[in-house]
Protein backbone atom coordinates (compact mmCIF):
# COMPACT_ATOMS: atom_id res chain seq x y z
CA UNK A 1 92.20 87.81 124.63
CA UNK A 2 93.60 88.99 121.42
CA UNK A 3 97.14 90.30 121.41
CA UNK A 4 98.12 93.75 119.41
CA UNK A 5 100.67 93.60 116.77
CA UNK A 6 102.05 96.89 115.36
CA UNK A 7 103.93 96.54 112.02
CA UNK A 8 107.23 98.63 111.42
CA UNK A 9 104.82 101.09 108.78
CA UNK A 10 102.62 101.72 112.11
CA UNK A 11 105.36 102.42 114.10
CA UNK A 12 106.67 104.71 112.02
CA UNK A 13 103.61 106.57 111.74
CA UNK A 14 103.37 107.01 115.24
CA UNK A 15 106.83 107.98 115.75
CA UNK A 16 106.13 110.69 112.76
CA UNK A 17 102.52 112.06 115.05
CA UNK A 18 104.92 112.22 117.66
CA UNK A 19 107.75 114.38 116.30
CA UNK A 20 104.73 116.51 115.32
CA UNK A 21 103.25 117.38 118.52
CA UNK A 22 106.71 117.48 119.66
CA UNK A 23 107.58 120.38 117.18
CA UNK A 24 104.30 122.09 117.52
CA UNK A 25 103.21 121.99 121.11
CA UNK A 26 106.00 120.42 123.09
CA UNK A 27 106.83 117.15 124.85
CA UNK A 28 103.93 116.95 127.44
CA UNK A 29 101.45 117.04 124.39
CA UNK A 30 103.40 114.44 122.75
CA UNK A 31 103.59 112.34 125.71
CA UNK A 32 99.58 112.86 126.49
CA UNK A 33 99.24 112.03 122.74
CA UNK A 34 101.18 108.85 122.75
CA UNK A 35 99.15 107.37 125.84
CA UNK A 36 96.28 107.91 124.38
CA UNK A 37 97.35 106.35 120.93
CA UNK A 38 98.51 103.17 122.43
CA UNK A 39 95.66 103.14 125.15
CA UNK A 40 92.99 102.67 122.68
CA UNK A 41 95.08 100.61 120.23
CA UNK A 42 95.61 98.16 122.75
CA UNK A 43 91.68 98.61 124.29
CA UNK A 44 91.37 96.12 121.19
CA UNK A 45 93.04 93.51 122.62
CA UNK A 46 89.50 92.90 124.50
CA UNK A 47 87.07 93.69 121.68
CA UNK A 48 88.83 93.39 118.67
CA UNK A 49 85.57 93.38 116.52
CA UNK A 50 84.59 96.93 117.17
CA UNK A 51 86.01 98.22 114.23
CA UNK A 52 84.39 99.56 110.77
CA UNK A 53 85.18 97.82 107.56
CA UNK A 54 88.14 99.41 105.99
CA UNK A 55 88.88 101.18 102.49
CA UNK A 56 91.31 97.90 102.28
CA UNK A 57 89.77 94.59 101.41
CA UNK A 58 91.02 92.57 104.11
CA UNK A 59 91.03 95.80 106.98
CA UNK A 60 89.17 97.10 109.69
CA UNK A 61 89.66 100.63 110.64
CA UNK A 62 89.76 101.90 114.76
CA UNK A 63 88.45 105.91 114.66
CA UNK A 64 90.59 106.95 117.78
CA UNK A 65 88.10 109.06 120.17
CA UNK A 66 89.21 112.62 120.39
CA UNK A 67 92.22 112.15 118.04
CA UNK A 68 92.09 112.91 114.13
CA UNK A 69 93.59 109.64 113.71
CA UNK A 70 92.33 106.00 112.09
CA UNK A 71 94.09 103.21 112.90
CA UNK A 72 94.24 100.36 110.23
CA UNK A 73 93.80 97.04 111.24
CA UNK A 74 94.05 93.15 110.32
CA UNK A 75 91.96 91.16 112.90
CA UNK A 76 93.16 87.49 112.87
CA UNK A 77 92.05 84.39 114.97
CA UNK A 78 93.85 86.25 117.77
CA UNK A 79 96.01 89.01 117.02
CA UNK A 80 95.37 92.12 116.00
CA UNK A 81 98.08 93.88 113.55
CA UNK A 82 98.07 97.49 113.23
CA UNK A 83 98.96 98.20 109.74
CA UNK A 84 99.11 102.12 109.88
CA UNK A 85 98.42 105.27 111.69
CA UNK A 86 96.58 107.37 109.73
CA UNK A 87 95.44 111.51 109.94
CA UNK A 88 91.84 111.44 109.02
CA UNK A 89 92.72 114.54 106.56
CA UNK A 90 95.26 112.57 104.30
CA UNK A 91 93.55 110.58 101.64
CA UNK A 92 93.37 106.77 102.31
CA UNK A 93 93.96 104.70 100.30
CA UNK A 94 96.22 106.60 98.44
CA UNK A 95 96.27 106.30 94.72
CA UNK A 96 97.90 103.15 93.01
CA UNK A 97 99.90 104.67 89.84
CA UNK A 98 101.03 101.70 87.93
């Protein structure tokens, strides 16, 4: 069994869905919202290799099921690290201006 990693960027994202659904539909919606996030996120723990290829060299992407959300993924020998938490609207990767 793999075990699931999230990275500080990841948590961050979540904690931003999560202020959100607070704002806009109140804290049983958040709270139904975060189970579900971390529910399926963690489902990979078991079957890590379910994912897509990602836009990232090097990342697999998680479509969560009945959530607008992606989450971004590095599947080592046995961890998985959950790099981000991403809308499926925003555009990803974002631009690289150098």
């Amino acid at each position: 069994m793999f075990s699931v990693e999230w990275t500080g960027e990841a948590n961050q994202d979540l904690e931003d869905i999560l202020t959100y659904y607070l704002q806009e539909a109140g804290l049983r919606v958040a709270d139904a919202v975060f189970v579900r996030i971390k529910e399926q996120i963690g489902s990979l723990k078991l079957f890590p290799h379910r994912c897509c290829p990602g836009r990232v060299p090097g990342t697999k992407e998680y479509v969560l099921h009945r959530l607008p959300y992606i989450a971004v993924v590095h599947i080592g020998e046995d961890t998985v690290s959950v790099l981000n938490v991403i809308h499926t609207a925003r555009k990803y990767p974002p631009d690289v201006v150098g």
